[in-house]
Protein backbone atom coordinates (compact mmCIF):
# COMPACT_ATOMS: atom_id res chain seq x y z
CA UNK A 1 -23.34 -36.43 -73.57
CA UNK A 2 -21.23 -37.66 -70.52
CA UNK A 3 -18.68 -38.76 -72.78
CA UNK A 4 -18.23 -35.39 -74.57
CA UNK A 5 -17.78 -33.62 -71.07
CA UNK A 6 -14.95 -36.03 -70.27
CA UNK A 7 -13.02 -35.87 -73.11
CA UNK A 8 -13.26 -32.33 -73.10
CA UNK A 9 -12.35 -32.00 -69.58
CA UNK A 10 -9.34 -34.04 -70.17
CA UNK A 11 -8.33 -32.28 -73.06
CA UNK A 12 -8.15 -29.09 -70.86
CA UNK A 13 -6.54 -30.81 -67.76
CA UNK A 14 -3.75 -32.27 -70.81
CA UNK A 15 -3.42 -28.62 -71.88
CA UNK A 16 -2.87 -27.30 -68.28
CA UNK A 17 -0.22 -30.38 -67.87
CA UNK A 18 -1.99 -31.50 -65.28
CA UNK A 19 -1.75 -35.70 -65.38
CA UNK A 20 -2.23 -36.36 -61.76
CA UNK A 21 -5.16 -36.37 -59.06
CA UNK A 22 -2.92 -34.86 -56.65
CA UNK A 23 -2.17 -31.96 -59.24
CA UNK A 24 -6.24 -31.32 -59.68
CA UNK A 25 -6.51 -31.37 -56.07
CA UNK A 26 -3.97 -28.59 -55.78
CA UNK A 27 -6.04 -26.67 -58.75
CA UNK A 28 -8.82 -26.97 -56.56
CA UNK A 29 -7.21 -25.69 -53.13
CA UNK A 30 -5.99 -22.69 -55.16
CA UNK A 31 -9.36 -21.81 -56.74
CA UNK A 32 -11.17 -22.11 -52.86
CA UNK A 33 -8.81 -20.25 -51.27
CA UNK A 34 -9.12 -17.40 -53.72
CA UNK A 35 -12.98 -17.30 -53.49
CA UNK A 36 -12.28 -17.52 -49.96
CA UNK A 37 -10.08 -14.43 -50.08
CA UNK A 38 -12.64 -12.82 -52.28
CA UNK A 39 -15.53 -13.51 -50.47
CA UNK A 40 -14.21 -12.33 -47.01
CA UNK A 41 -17.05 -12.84 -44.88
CA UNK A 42 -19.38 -11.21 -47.21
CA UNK A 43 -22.89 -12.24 -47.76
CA UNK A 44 -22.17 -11.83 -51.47
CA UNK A 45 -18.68 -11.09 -53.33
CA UNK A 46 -19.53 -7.89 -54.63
CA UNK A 47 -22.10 -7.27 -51.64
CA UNK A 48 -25.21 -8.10 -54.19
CA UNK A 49 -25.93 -10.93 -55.86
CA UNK A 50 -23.87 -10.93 -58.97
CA UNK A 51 -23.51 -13.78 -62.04
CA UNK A 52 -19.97 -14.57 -59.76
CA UNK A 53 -22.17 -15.64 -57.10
CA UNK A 54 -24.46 -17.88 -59.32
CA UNK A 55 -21.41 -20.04 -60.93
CA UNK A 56 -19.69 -19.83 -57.27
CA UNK A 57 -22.38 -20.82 -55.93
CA UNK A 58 -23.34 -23.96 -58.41
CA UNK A 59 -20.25 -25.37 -58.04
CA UNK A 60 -19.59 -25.56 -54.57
CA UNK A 61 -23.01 -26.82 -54.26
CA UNK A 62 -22.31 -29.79 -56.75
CA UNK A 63 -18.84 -30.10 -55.26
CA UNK A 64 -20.84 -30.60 -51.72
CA UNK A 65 -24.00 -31.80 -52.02
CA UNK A 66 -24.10 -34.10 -55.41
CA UNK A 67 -23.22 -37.99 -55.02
CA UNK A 68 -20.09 -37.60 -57.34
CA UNK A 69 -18.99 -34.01 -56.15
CA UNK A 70 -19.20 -35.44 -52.49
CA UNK A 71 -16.88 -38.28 -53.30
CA UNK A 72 -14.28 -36.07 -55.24
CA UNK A 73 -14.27 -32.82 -53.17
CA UNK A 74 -15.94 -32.77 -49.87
CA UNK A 75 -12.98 -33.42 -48.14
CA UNK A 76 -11.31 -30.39 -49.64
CA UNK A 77 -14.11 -27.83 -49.30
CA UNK A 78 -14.26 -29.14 -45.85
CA UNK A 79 -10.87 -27.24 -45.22
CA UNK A 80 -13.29 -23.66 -46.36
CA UNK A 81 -15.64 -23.35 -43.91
CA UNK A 82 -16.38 -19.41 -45.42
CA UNK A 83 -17.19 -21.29 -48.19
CA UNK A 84 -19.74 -23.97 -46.92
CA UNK A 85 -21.36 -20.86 -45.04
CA UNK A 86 -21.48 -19.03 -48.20
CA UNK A 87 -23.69 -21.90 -50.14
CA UNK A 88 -25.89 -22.60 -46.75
CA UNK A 89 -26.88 -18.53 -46.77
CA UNK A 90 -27.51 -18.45 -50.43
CA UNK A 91 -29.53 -21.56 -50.31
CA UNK A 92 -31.51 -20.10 -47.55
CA UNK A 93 -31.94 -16.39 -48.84
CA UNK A 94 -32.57 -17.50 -52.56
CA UNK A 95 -34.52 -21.08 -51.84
CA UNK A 96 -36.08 -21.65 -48.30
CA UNK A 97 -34.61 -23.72 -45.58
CA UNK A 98 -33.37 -27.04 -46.24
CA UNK A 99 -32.60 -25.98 -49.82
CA UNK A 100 -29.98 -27.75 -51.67
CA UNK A 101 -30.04 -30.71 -54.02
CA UNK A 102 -32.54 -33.20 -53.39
CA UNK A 103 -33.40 -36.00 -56.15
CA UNK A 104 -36.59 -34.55 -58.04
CA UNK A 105 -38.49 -37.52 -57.37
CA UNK A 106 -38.81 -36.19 -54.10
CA UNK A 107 -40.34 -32.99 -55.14
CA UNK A 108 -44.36 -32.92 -54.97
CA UNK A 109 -45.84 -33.13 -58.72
CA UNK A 110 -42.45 -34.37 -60.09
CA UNK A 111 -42.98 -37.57 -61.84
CA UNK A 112 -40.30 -39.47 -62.96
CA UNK A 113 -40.33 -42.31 -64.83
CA UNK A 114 -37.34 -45.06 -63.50
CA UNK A 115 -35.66 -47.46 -65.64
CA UNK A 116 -35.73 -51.06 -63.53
CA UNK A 117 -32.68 -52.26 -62.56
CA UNK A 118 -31.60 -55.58 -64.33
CA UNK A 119 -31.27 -58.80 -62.40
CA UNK A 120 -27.92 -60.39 -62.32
């Protein structure tokens, strides 16, 4: 349940004395620029596709492509450039051109069933 993920998350921000959006922005420049160190140019981090590159790689795709993730952190992971290359040749290698999220009603033989919007 969303509600469960937030208080959890802001238990673990409270335990890391982090209180601020400026503070989690930080958090977040530190953990790119280490990938980015990592990663050096590589296709992969370890040169194969490892279980690093699968949580790495889910992430930054959320963190770029998702409606939320886009609003929080593009600006950020805009500053990595490594790191946008990094999800762009994963998406390719691992799931075609023009991979990356898409809303699945816009996948053929997906059928989703949408709540209608209530009228003010």
């Amino acid at each position: 349940f969303p509600w469960r993920q937030r208080r959890e998350a802001l238990a673990k921000m409270k335990a890391l004395g982090v209180t601020s959006e400026e503070q989690v922005t930080e958090l977040l420049h530190r953990a790119y620029k280490s990938l980015e160190r990592k990663l050096r140019h590589k296709k992969y981090f370890f040169g194969r596709p490892t279980t690093l590159d699968a949580v790495a790689y889910a992430h930054l795709l959320l963190h770029r492509s998702s409606p939320v993730g886009a609003l929080l952190y593009k600006d950020v992971l805009g500053k990595y450039p490594a790191l946008s290359k990094y999800v762009d040749g994963i998406s390719e290698a691992h799931f075609g051109p023009g991979a990356g999220l898409r809303d699945p009603a816009d996948v053929e033989g997906v059928k989703i069933k949408r709540r209608k919007r209530k009228s003010k």
